[in-house]
C-alpha atoms as a PDB file:
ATOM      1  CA  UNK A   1      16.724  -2.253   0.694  1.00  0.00           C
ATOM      2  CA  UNK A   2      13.500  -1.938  -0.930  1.00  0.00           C
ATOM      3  CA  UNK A   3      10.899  -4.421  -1.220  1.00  0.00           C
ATOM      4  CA  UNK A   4       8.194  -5.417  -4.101  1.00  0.00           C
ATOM      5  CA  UNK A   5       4.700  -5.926  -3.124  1.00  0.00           C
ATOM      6  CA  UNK A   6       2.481  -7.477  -5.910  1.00  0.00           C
ATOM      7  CA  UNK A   7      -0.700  -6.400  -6.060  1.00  0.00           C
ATOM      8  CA  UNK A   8      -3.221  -8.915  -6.867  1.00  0.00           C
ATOM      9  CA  UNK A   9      -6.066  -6.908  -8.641  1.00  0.00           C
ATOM     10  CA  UNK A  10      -7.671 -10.045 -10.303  1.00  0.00           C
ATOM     11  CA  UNK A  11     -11.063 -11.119  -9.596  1.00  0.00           C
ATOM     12  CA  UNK A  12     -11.132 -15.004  -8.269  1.00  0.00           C
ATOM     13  CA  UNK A  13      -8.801 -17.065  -5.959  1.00  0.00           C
ATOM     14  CA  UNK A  14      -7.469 -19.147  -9.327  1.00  0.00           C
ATOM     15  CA  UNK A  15      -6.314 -16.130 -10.919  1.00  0.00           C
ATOM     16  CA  UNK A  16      -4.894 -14.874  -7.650  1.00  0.00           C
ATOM     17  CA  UNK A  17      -3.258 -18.376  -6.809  1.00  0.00           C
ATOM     18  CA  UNK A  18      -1.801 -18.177 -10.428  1.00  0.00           C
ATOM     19  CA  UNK A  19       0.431 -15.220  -9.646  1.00  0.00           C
ATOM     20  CA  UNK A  20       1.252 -16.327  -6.262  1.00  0.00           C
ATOM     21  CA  UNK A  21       2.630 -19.245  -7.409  1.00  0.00           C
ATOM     22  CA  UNK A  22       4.252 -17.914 -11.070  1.00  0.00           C
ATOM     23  CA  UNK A  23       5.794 -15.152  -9.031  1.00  0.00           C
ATOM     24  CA  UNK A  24       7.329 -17.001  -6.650  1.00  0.00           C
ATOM     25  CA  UNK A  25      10.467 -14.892  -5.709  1.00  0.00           C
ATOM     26  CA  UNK A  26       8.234 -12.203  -4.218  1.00  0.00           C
ATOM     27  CA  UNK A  27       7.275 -12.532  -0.638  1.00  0.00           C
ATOM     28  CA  UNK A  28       4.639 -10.640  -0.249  1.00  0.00           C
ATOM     29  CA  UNK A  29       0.945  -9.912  -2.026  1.00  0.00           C
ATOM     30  CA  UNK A  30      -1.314  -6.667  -1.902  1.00  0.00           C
ATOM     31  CA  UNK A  31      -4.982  -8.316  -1.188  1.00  0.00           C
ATOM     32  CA  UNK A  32      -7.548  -5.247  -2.257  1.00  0.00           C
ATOM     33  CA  UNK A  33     -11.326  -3.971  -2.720  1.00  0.00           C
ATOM     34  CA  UNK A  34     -11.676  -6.116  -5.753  1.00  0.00           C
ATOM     35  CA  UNK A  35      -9.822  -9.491  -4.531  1.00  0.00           C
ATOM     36  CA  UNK A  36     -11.328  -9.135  -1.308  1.00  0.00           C
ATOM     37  CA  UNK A  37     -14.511  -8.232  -2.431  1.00  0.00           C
ATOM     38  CA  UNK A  38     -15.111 -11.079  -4.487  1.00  0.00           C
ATOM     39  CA  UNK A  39     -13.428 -13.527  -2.644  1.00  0.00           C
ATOM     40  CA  UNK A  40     -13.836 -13.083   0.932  1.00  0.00           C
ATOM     41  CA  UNK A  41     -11.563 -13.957   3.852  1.00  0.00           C
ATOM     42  CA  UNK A  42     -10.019 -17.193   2.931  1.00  0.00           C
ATOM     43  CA  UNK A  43      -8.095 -15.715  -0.078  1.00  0.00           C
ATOM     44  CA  UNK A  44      -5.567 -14.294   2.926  1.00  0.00           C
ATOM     45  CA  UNK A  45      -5.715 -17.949   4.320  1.00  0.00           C
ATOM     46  CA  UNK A  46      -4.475 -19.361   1.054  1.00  0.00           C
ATOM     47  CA  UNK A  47      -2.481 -16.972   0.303  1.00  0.00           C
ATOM     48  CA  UNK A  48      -0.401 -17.277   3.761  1.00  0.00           C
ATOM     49  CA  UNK A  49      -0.797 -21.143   3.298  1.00  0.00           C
ATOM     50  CA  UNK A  50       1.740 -20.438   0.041  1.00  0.00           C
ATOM     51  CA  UNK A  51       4.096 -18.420   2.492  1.00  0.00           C
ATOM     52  CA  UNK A  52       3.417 -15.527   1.709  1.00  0.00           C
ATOM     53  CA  UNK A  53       2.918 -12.424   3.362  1.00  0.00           C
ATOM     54  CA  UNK A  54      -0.348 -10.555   2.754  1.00  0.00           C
ATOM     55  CA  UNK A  55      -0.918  -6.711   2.497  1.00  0.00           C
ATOM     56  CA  UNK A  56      -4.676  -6.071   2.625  1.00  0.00           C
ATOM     57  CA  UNK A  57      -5.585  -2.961   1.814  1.00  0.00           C
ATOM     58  CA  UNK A  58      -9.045  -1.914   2.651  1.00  0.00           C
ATOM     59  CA  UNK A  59      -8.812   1.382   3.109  1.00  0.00           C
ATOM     60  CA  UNK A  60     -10.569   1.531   6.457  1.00  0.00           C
ATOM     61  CA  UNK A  61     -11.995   5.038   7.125  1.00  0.00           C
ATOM     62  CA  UNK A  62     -14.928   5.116   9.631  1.00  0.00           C
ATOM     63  CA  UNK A  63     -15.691   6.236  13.370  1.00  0.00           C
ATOM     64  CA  UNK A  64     -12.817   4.853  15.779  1.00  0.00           C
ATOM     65  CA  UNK A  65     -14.427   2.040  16.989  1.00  0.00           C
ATOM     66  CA  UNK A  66     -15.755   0.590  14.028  1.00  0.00           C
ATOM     67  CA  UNK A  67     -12.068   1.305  12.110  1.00  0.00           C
ATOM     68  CA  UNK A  68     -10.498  -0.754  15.715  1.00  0.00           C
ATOM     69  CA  UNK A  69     -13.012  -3.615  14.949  1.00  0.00           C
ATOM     70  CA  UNK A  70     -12.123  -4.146  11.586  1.00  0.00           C
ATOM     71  CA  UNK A  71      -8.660  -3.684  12.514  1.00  0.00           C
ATOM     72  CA  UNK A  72      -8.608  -6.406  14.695  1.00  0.00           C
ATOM     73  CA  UNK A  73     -10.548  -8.486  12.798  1.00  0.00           C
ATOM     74  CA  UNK A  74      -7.973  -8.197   9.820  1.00  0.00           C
ATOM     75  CA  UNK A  75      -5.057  -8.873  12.482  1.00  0.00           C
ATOM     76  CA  UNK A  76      -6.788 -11.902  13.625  1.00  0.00           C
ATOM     77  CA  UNK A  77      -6.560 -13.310   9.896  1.00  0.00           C
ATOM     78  CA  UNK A  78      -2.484 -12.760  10.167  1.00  0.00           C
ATOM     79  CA  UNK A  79      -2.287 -10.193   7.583  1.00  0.00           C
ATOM     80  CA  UNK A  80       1.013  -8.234   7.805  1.00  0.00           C
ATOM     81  CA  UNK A  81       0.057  -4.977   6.777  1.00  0.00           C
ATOM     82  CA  UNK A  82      -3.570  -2.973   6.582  1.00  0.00           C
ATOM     83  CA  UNK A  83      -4.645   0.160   5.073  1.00  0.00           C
ATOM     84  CA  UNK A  84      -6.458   3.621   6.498  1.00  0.00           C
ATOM     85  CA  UNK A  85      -7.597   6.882   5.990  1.00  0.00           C
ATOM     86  CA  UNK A  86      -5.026   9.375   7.663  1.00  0.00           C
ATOM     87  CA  UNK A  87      -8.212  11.600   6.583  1.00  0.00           C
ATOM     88  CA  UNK A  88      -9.950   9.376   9.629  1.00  0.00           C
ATOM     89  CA  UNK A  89      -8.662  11.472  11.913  1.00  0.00           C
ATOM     90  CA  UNK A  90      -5.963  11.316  15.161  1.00  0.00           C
ATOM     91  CA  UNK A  91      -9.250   9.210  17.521  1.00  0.00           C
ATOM     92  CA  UNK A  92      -9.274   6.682  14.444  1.00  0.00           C
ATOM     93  CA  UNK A  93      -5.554   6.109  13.960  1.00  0.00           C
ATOM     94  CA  UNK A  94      -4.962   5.306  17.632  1.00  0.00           C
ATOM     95  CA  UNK A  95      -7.954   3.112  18.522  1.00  0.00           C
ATOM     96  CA  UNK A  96      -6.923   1.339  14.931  1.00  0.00           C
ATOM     97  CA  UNK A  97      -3.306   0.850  16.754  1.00  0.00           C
ATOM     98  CA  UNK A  98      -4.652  -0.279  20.213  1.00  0.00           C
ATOM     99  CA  UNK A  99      -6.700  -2.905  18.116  1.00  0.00           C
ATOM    100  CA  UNK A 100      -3.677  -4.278  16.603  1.00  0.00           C
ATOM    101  CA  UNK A 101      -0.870  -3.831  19.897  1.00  0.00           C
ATOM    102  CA  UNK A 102       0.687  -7.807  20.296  1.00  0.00           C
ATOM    103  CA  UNK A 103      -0.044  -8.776  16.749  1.00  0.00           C
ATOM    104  CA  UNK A 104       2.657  -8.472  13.962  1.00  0.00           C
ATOM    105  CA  UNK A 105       0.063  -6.331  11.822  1.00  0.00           C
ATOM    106  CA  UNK A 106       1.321  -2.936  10.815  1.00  0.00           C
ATOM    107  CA  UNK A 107      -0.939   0.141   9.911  1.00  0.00           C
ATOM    108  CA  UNK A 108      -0.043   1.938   7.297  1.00  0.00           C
ATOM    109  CA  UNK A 109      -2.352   5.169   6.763  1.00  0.00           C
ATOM    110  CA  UNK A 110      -3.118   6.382   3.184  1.00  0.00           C
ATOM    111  CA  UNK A 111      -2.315  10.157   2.372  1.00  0.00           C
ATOM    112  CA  UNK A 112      -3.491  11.196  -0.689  1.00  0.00           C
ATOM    113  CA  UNK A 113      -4.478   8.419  -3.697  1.00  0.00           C
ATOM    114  CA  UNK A 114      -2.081   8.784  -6.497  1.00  0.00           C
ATOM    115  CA  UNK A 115      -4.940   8.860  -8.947  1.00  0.00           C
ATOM    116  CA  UNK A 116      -5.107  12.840  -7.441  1.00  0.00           C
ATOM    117  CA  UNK A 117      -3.210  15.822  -8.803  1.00  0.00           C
ATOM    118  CA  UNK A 118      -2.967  19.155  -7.441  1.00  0.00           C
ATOM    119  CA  UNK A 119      -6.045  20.270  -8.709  1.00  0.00           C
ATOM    120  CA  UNK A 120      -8.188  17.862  -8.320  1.00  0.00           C
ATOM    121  CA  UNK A 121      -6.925  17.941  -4.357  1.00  0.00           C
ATOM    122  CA  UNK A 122      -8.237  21.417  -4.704  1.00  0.00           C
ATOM    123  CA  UNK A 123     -11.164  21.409  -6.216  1.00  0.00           C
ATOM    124  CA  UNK A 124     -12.703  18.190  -5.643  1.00  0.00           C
ATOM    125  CA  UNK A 125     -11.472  17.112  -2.046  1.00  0.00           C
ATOM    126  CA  UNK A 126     -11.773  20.507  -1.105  1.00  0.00           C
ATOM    127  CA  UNK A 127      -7.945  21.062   0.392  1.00  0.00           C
ATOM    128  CA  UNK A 128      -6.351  24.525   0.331  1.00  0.00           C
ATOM    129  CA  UNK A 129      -3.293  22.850  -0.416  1.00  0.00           C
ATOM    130  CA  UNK A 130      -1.370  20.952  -2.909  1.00  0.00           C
ATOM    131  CA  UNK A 131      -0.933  17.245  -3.002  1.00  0.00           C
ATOM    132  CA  UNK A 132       2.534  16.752  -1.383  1.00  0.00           C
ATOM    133  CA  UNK A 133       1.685  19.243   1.297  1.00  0.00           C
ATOM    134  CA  UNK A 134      -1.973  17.652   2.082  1.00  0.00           C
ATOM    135  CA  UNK A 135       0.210  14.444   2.188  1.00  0.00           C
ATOM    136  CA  UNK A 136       3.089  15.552   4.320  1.00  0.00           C
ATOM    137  CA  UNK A 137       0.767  16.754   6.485  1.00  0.00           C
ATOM    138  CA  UNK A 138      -1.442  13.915   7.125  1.00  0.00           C
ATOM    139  CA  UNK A 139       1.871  11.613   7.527  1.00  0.00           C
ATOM    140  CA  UNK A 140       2.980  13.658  10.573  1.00  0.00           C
ATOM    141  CA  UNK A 141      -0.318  13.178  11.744  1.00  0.00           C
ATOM    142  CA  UNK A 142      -0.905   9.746  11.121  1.00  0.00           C
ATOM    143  CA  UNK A 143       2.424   8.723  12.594  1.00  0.00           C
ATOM    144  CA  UNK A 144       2.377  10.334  15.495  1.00  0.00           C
ATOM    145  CA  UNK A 145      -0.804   9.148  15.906  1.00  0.00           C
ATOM    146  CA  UNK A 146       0.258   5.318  16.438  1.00  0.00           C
ATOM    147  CA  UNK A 147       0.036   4.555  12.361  1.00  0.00           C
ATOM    148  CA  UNK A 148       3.092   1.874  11.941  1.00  0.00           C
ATOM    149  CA  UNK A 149       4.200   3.611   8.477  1.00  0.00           C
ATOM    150  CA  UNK A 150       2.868   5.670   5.785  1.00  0.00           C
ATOM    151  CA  UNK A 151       1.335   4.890   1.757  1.00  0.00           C
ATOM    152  CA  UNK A 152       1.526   7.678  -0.522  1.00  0.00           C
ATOM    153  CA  UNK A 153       2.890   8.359  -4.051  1.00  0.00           C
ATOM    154  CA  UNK A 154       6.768   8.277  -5.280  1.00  0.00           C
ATOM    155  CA  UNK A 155       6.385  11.794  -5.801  1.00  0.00           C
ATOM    156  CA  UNK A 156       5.937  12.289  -2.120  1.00  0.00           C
ATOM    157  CA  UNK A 157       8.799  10.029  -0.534  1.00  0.00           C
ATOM    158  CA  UNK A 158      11.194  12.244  -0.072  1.00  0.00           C
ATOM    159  CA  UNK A 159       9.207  14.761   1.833  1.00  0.00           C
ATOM    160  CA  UNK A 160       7.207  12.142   3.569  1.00  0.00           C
ATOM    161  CA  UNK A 161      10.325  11.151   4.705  1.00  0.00           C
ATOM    162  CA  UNK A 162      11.150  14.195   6.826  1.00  0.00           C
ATOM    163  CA  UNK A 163       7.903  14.723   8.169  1.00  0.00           C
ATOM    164  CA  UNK A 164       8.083  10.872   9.577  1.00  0.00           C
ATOM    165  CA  UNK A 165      11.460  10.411  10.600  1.00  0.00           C
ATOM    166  CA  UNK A 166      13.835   7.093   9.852  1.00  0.00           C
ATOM    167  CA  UNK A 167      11.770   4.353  11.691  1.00  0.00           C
ATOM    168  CA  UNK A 168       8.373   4.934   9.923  1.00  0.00           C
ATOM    169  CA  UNK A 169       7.820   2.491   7.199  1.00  0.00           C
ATOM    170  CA  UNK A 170       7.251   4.359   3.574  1.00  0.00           C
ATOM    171  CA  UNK A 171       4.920   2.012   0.728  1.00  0.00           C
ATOM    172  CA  UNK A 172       4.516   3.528  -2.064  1.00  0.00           C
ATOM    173  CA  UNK A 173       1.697   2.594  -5.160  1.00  0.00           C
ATOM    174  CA  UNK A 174       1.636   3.779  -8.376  1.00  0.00           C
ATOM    175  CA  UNK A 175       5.213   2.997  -9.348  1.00  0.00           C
ATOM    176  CA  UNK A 176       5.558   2.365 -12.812  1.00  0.00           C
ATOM    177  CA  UNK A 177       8.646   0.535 -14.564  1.00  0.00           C
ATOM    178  CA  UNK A 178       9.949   2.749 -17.607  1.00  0.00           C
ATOM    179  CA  UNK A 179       8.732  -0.244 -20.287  1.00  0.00           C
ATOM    180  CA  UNK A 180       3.997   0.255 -18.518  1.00  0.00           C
ATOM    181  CA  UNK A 181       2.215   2.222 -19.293  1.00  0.00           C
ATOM    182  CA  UNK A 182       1.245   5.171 -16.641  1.00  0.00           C
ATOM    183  CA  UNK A 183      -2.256   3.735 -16.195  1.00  0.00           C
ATOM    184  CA  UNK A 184      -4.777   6.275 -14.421  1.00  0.00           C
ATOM    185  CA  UNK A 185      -1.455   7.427 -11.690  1.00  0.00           C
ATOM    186  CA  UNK A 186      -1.333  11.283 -11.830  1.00  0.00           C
ATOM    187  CA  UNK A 187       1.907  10.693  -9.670  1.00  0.00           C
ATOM    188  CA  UNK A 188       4.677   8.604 -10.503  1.00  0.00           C
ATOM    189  CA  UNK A 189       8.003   7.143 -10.678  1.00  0.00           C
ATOM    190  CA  UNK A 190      10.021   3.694 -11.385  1.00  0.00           C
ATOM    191  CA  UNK A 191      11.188   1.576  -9.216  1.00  0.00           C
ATOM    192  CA  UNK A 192      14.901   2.628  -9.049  1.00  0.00           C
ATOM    193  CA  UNK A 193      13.543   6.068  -8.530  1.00  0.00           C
ATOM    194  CA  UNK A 194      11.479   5.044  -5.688  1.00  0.00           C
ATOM    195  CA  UNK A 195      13.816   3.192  -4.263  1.00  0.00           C
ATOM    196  CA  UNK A 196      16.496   5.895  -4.500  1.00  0.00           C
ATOM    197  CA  UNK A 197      14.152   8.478  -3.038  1.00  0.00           C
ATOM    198  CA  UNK A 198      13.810   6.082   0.195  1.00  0.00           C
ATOM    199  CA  UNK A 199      10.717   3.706  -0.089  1.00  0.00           C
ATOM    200  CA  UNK A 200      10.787   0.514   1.873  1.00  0.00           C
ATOM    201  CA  UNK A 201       8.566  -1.840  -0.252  1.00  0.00           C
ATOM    202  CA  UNK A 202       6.869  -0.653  -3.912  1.00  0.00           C
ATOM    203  CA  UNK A 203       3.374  -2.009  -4.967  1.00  0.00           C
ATOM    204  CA  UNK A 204       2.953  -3.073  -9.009  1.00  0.00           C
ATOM    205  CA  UNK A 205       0.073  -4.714 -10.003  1.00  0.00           C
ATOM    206  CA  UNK A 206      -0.902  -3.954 -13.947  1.00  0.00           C
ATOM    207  CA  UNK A 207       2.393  -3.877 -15.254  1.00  0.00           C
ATOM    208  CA  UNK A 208       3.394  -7.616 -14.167  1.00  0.00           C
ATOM    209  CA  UNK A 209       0.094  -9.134 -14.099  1.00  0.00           C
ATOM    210  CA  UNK A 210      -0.815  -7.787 -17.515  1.00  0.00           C
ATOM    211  CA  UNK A 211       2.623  -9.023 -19.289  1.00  0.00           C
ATOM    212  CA  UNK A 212       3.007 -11.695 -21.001  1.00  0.00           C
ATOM    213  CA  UNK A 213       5.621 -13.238 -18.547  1.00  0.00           C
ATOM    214  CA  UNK A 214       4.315 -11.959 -14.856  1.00  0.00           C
ATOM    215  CA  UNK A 215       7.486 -13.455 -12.992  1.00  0.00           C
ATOM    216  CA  UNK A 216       9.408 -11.765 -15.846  1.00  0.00           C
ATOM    217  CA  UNK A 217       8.262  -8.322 -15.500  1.00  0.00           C
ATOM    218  CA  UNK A 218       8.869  -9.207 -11.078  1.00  0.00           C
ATOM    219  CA  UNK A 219      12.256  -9.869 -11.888  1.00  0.00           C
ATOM    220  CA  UNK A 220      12.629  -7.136 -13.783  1.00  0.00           C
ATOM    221  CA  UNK A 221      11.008  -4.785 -11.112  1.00  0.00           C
ATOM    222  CA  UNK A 222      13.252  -6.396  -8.259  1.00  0.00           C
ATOM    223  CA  UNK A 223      16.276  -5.687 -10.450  1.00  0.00           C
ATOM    224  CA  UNK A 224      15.560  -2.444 -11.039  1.00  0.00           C
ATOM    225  CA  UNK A 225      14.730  -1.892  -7.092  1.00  0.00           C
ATOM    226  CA  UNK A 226      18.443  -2.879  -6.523  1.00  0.00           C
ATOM    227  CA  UNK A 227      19.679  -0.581  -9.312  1.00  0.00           C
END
């Protein structure tokens, strides 16, 4: 089964607490740069005051100790899932997962950002490599590592897959249902595509909070997830 995160990219708790309520079959919420940012903390309070579950993804990438700080400090809110760098390094990764050991927060470590293609992994971000290699590559890392599951674009899942094994969790942004429009994701796929190639949860933000009916377009995702 795959799941739908909604990602929240709005910029006050109103907005946010709009969605979370409109779209009320989905059990889980993507908290980012821009919601946290503006917001602070207690959106993830509110937010798991409405039930929910609450995927914040910062994007930690920093020396080990400061990444295990923050870590902690975003388990101690009772988020369910948090974001890093598998370009942190092996030293970052596992103090991150020490950090977070008794808590029911799950690492997931970002690969490469589906915004990149294949050249701009080359020529830009300076990798010898293409963009499903760079990203297999840091997923065997990252897991092994201690990171609870991997994030990385639909384009990637199946070989993500057998560089992590079964148990690793696979999210995967920058899905985009057939009736969006591809936004700035170099890599992509729909839902059902996703889901057939072996993610466990899918992150859409745009295309439902920018329609006209947001728990509409969920449904639709969610029904397209289950094929």
């Amino acid at each position: 089964m795959t799941y739908l995160i909604v990602a929240l990219d709005v910029d006050t708790r109103e907005s946010a607490m709009f969605m979370v309520r409109k779209i009320e079959a989905c059990p889980c919420f993507k908290v980012g740069l821009q919601l946290f940012t503006r917001c602070g903390p207690d959106i993830v309070d509110v937010i798991r005051a409405a039930g929910k579950q609450v995927f914040l993804d910062l994007k930690f990438h920093d020396i080990p100790n400061t990444v295990a700080q923050a870590a902690r400090a975003a388990a101690d809110l009772g988020v369910d899932f948090i974001t890093l760098h598998a370009a942190g390094g092996r030293k970052m990764i596992a103090a991150a997962r020490e950090a977070v050991e008794r808590t029911k927060t799950r690492l997931l470590a970002v690969t490469v950002l589906t915004s990149l293609d294949d050249a701009a992994v080359r020529s830009e971000i300076g990798l010898n490599e293409s963009a499903e290699d760079a990203a297999a590559r840091y997923a065997s890392m990252a897991v092994e590592a201690g990171a609870h599951g991997i994030v990385c674009s639909p384009k990637e899942i199946s070989r993500i897959r057998q560089a992590v094994g079964e148990d690793a969790l696979i999210v995967v942004p920058g899905v985009r249902p057939i009736w969006a429009a591809q936004d700035d994701q170099a890599r992509t796929l729909t839902p059902r595509e996703a889901a057939v190639a072996g993610a466990d949860y899918v992150v859409v933000g745009r295309p439902i909070l920018r329609h006209k009916d947001p728990a509409l377009a969920a449904r639709q995702v969610v029904e397209d997830l289950m094929g």
